[in-house]
N, C-alpha and C. Protein backbone atom coordinates (compact mmCIF):
# COMPACT_ATOMS: atom_id res chain seq x y z
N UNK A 1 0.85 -1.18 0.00
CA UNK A 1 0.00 0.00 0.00
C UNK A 1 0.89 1.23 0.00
N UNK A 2 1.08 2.16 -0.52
CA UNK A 2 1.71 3.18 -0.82
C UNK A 2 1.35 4.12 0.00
N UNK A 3 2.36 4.72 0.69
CA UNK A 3 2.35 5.43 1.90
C UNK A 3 1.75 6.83 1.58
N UNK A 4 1.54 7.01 0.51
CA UNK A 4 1.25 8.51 0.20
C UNK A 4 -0.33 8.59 0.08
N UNK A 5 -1.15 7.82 0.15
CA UNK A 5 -2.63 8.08 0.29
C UNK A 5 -3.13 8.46 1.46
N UNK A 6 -4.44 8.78 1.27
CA UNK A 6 -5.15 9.45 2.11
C UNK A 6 -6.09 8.38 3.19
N UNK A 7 -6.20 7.11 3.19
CA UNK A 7 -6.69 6.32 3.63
C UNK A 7 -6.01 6.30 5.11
N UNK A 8 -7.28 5.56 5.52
CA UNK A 8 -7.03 5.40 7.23
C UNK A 8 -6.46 4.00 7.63
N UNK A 9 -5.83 3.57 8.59
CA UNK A 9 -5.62 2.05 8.21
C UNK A 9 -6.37 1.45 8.27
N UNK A 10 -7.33 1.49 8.62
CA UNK A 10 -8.73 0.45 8.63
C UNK A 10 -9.04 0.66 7.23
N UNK A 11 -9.34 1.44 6.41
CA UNK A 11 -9.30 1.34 5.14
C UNK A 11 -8.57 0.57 4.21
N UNK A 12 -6.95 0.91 4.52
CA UNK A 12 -5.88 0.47 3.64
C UNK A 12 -6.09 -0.77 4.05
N UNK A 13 -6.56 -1.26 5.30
CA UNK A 13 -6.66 -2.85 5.11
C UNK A 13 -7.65 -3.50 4.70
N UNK A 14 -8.76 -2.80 4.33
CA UNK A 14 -10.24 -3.20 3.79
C UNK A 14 -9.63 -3.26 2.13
N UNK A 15 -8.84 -2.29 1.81
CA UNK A 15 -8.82 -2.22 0.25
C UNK A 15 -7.84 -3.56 0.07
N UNK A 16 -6.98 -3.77 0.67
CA UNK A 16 -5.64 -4.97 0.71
C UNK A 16 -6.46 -6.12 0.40
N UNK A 17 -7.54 -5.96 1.95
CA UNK A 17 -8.29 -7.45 1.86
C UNK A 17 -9.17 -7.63 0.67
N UNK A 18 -9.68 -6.79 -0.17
CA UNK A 18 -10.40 -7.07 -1.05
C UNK A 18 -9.55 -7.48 -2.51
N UNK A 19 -8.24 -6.72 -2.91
CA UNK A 19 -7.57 -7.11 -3.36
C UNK A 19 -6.81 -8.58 -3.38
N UNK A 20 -6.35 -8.58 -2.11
CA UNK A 20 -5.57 -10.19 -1.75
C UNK A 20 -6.58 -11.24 -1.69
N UNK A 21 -7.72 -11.46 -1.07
CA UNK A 21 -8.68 -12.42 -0.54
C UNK A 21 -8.40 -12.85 0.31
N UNK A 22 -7.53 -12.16 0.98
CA UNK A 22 -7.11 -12.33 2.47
C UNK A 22 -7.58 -11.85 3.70
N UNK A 23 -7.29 -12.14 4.56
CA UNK A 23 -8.22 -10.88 5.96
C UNK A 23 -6.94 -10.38 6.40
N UNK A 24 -7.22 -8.69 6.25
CA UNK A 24 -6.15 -8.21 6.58
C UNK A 24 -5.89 -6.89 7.69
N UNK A 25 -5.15 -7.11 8.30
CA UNK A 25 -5.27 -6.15 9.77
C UNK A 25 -4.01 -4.96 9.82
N UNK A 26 -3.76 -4.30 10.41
CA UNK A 26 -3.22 -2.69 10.83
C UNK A 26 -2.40 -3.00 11.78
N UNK A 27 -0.93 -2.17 11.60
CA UNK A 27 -0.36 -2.25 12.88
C UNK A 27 -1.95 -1.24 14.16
N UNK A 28 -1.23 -2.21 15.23
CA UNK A 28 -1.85 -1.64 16.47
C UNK A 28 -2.76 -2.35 16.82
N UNK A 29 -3.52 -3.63 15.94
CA UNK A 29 -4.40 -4.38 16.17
C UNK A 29 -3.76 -5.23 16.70
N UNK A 30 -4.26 -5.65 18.09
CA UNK A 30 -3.75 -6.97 18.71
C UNK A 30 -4.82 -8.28 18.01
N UNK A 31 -3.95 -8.79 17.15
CA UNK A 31 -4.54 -10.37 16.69
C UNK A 31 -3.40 -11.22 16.81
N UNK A 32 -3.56 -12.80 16.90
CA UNK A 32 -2.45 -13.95 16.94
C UNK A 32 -2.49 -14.13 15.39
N UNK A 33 -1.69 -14.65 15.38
CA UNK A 33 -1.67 -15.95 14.05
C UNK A 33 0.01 -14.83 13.24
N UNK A 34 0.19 -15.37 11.94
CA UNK A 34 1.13 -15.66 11.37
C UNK A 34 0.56 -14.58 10.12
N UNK A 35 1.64 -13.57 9.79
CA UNK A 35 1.11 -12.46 9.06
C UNK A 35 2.06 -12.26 7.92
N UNK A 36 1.73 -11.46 6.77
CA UNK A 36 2.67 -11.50 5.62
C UNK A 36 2.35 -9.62 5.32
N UNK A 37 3.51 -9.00 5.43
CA UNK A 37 3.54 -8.02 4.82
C UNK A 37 3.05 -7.55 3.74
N UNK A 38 2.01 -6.71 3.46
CA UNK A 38 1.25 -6.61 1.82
C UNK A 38 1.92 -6.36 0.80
N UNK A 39 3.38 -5.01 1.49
CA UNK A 39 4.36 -4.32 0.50
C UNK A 39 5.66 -5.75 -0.03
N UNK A 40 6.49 -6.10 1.30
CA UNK A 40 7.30 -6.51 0.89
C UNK A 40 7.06 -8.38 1.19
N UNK A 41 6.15 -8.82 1.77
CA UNK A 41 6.18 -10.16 2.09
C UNK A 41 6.97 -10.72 3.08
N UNK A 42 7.27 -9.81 4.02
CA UNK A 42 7.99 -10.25 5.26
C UNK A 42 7.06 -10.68 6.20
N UNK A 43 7.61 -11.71 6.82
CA UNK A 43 6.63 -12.61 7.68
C UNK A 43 6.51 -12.65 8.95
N UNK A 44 5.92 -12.73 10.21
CA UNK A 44 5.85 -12.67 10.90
C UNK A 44 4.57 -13.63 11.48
N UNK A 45 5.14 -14.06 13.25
CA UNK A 45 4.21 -14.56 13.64
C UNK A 45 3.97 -13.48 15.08
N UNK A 46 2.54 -13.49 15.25
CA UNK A 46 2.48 -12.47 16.22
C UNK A 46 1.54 -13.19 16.81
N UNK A 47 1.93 -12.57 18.27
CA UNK A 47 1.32 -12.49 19.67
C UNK A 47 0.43 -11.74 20.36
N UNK A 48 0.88 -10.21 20.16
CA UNK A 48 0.42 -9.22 20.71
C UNK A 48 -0.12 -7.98 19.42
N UNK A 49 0.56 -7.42 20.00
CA UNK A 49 -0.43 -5.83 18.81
C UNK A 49 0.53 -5.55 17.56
N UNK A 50 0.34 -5.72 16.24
CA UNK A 50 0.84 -5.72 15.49
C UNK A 50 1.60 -4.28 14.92
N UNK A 51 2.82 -5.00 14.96
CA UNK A 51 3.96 -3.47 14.57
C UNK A 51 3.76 -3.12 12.76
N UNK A 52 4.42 -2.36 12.67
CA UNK A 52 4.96 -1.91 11.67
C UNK A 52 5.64 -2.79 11.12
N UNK A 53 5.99 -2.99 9.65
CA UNK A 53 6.66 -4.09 9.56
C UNK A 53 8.30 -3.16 9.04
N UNK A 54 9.27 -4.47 10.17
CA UNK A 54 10.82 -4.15 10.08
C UNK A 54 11.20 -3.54 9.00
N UNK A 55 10.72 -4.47 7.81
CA UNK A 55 11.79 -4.02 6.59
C UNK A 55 11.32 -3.21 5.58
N UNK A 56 10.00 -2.36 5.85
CA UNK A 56 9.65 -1.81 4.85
C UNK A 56 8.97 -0.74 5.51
N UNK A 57 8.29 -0.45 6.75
CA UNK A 57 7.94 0.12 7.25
C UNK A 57 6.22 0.37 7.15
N UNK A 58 5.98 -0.70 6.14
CA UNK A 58 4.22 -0.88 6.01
C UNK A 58 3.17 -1.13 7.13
N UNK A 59 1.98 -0.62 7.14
CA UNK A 59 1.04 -0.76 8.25
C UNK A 59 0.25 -1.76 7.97
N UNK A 60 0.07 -2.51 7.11
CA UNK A 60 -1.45 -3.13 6.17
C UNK A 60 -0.56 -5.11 6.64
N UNK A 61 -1.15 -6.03 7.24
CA UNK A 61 -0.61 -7.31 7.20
C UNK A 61 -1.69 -8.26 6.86
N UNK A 62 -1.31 -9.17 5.71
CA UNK A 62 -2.31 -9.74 5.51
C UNK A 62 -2.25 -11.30 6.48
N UNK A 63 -3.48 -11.65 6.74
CA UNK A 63 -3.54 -12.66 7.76
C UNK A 63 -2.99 -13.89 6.79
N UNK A 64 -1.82 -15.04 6.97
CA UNK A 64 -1.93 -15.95 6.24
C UNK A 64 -2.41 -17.67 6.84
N UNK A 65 -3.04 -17.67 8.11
CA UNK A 65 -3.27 -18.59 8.98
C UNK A 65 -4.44 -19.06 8.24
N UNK A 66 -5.19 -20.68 8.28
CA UNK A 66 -5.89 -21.27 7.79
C UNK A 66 -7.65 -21.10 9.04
N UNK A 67 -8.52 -21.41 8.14
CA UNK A 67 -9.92 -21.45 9.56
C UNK A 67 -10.69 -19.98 9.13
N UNK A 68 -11.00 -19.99 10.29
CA UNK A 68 -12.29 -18.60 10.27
C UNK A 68 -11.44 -16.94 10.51
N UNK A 69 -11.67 -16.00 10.52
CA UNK A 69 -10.87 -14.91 10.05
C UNK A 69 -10.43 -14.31 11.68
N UNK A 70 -9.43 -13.99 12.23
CA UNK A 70 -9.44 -14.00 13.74
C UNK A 70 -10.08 -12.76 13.72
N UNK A 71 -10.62 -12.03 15.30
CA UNK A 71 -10.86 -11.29 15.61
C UNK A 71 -9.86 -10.52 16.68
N UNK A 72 -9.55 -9.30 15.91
CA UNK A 72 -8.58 -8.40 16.89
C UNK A 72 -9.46 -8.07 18.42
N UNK A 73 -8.26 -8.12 19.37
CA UNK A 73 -8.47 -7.97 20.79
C UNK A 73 -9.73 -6.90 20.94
N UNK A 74 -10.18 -6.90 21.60
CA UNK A 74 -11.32 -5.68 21.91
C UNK A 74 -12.71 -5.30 20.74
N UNK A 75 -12.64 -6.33 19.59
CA UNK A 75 -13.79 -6.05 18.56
C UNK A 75 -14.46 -7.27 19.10
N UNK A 76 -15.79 -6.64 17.79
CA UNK A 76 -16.29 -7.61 18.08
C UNK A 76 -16.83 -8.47 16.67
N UNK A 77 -16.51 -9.79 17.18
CA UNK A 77 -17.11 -10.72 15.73
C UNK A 77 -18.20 -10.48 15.02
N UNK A 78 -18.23 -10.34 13.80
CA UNK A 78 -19.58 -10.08 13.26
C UNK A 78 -20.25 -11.06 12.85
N UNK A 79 -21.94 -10.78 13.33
CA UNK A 79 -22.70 -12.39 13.52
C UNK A 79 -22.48 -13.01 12.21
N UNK A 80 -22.99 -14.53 12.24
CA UNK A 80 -22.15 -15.35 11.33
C UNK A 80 -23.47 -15.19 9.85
N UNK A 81 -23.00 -15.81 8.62
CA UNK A 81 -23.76 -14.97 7.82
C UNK A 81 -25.11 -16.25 7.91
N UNK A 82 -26.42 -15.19 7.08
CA UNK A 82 -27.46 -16.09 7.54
C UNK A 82 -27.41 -17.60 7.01
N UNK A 83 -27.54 -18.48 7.49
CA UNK A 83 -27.56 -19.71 7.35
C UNK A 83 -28.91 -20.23 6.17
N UNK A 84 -28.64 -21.04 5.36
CA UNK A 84 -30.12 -20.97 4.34
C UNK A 84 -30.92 -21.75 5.06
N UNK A 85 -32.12 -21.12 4.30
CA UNK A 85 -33.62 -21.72 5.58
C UNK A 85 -33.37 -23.32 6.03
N UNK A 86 -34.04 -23.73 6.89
CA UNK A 86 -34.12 -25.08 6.71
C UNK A 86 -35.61 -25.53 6.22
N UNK A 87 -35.50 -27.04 5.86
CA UNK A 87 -36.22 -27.16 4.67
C UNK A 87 -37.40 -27.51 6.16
N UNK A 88 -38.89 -27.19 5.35
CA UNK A 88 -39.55 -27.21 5.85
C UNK A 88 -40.41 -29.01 5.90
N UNK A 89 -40.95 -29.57 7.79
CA UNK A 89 -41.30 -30.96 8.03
C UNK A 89 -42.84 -30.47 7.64
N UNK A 90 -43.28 -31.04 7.01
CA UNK A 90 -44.73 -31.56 7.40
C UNK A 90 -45.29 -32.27 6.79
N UNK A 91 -46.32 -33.07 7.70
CA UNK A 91 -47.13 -34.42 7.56
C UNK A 91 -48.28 -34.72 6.95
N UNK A 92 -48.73 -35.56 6.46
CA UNK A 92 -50.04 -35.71 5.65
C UNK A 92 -50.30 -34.74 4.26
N UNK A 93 -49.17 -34.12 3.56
CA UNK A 93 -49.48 -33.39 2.76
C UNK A 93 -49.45 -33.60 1.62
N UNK A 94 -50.74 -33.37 0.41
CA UNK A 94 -51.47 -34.47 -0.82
C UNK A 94 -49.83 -33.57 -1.77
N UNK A 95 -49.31 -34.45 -2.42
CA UNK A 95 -48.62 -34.17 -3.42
C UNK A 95 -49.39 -34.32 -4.79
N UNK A 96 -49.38 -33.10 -5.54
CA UNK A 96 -49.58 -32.94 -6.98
C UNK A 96 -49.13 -34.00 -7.86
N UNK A 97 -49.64 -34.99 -8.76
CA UNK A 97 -48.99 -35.40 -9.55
C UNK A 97 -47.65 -34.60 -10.60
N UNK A 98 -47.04 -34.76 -11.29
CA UNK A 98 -46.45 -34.39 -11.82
C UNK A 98 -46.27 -35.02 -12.97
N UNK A 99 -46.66 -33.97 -14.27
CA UNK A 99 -46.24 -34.53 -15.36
C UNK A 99 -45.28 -34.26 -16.05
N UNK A 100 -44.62 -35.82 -16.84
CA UNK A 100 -43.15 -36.14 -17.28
C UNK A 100 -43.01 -36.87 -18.75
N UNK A 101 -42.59 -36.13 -19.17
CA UNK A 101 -42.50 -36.25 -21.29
C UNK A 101 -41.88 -37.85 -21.45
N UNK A 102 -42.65 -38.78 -22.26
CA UNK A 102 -42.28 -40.32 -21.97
C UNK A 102 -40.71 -40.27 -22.39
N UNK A 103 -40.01 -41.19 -22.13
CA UNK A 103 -38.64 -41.63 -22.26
C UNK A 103 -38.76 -42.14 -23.26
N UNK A 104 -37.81 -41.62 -24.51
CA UNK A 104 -37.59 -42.77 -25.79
C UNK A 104 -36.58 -43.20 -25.97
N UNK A 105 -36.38 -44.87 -25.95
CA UNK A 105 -35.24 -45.08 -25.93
C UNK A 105 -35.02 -45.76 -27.49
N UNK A 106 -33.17 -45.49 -28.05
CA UNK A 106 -33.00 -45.90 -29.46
C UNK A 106 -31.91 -46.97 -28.82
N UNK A 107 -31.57 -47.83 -30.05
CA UNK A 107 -30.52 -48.44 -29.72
C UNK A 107 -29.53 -47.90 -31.15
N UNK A 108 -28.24 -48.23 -31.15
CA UNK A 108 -27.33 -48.44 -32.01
C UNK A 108 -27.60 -46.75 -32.90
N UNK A 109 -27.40 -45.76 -31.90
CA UNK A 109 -27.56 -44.79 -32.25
C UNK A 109 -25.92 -44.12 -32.17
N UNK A 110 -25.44 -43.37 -33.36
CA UNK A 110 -23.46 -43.61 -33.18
C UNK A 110 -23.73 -41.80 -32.75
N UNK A 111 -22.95 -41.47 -31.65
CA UNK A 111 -22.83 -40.41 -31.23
C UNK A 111 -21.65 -39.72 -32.03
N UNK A 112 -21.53 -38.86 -33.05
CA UNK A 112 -19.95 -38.75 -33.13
C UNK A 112 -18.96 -37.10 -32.44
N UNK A 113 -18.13 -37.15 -32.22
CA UNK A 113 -17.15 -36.70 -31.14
C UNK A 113 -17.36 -35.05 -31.75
């Protein structure tokens, strides 16, 4: 991410993540897991609140850990997305016939490629 824009880091990491398909977080966010620099690809595994990165001085880290997307210290998860309906039980109910175009079958019919 190029240091000269006007973006906030919560931004620069919304635009990263949409770019990469990654989930991607800001120095200062305390998250765990194992992170990759957006600019230069320097790696890191973190513990606590995420720095700046050493060798390039970038704010934007994209998450590279496997599973569900972590949540930085003090946010909060956003509810999970809606689940599709479940299919609906019920008993005694007259089913419609349904009509179905007869089957014709050929034999020694040569398909060619």
């Amino acid at each position: 991410m190029p240091h000269d824009t006007n973006l906030s880091p919560a931004q620069g990491a919304q635009q990263a993540e949409q770019r990469l398909g990654k989930p991607c977080f800001y120095t200062g966010q305390k998250v765990p897991g194992t992170f990759a620099c957006v600019t230069c690809q320097f790696r890191i595994g973190n513990r606590g609140v995420l720095p700046s990165c050493p060798d390039c001085g970038e704010m934007i880290w994209a998450y590279m850990g496997d599973g569900p997307r972590p949540v930085p210290e003090g946010e909060v998860a956003p509810p999970p997305e809606a689940a599709t309906a479940a299919p609906v039980v019920a008993e005694n109910v007259a089913l419609e016939p349904t009509v179905q175009a007869p089957v014709k079958v050929e034999e020694g019919v040569r398909l060619e490629p």
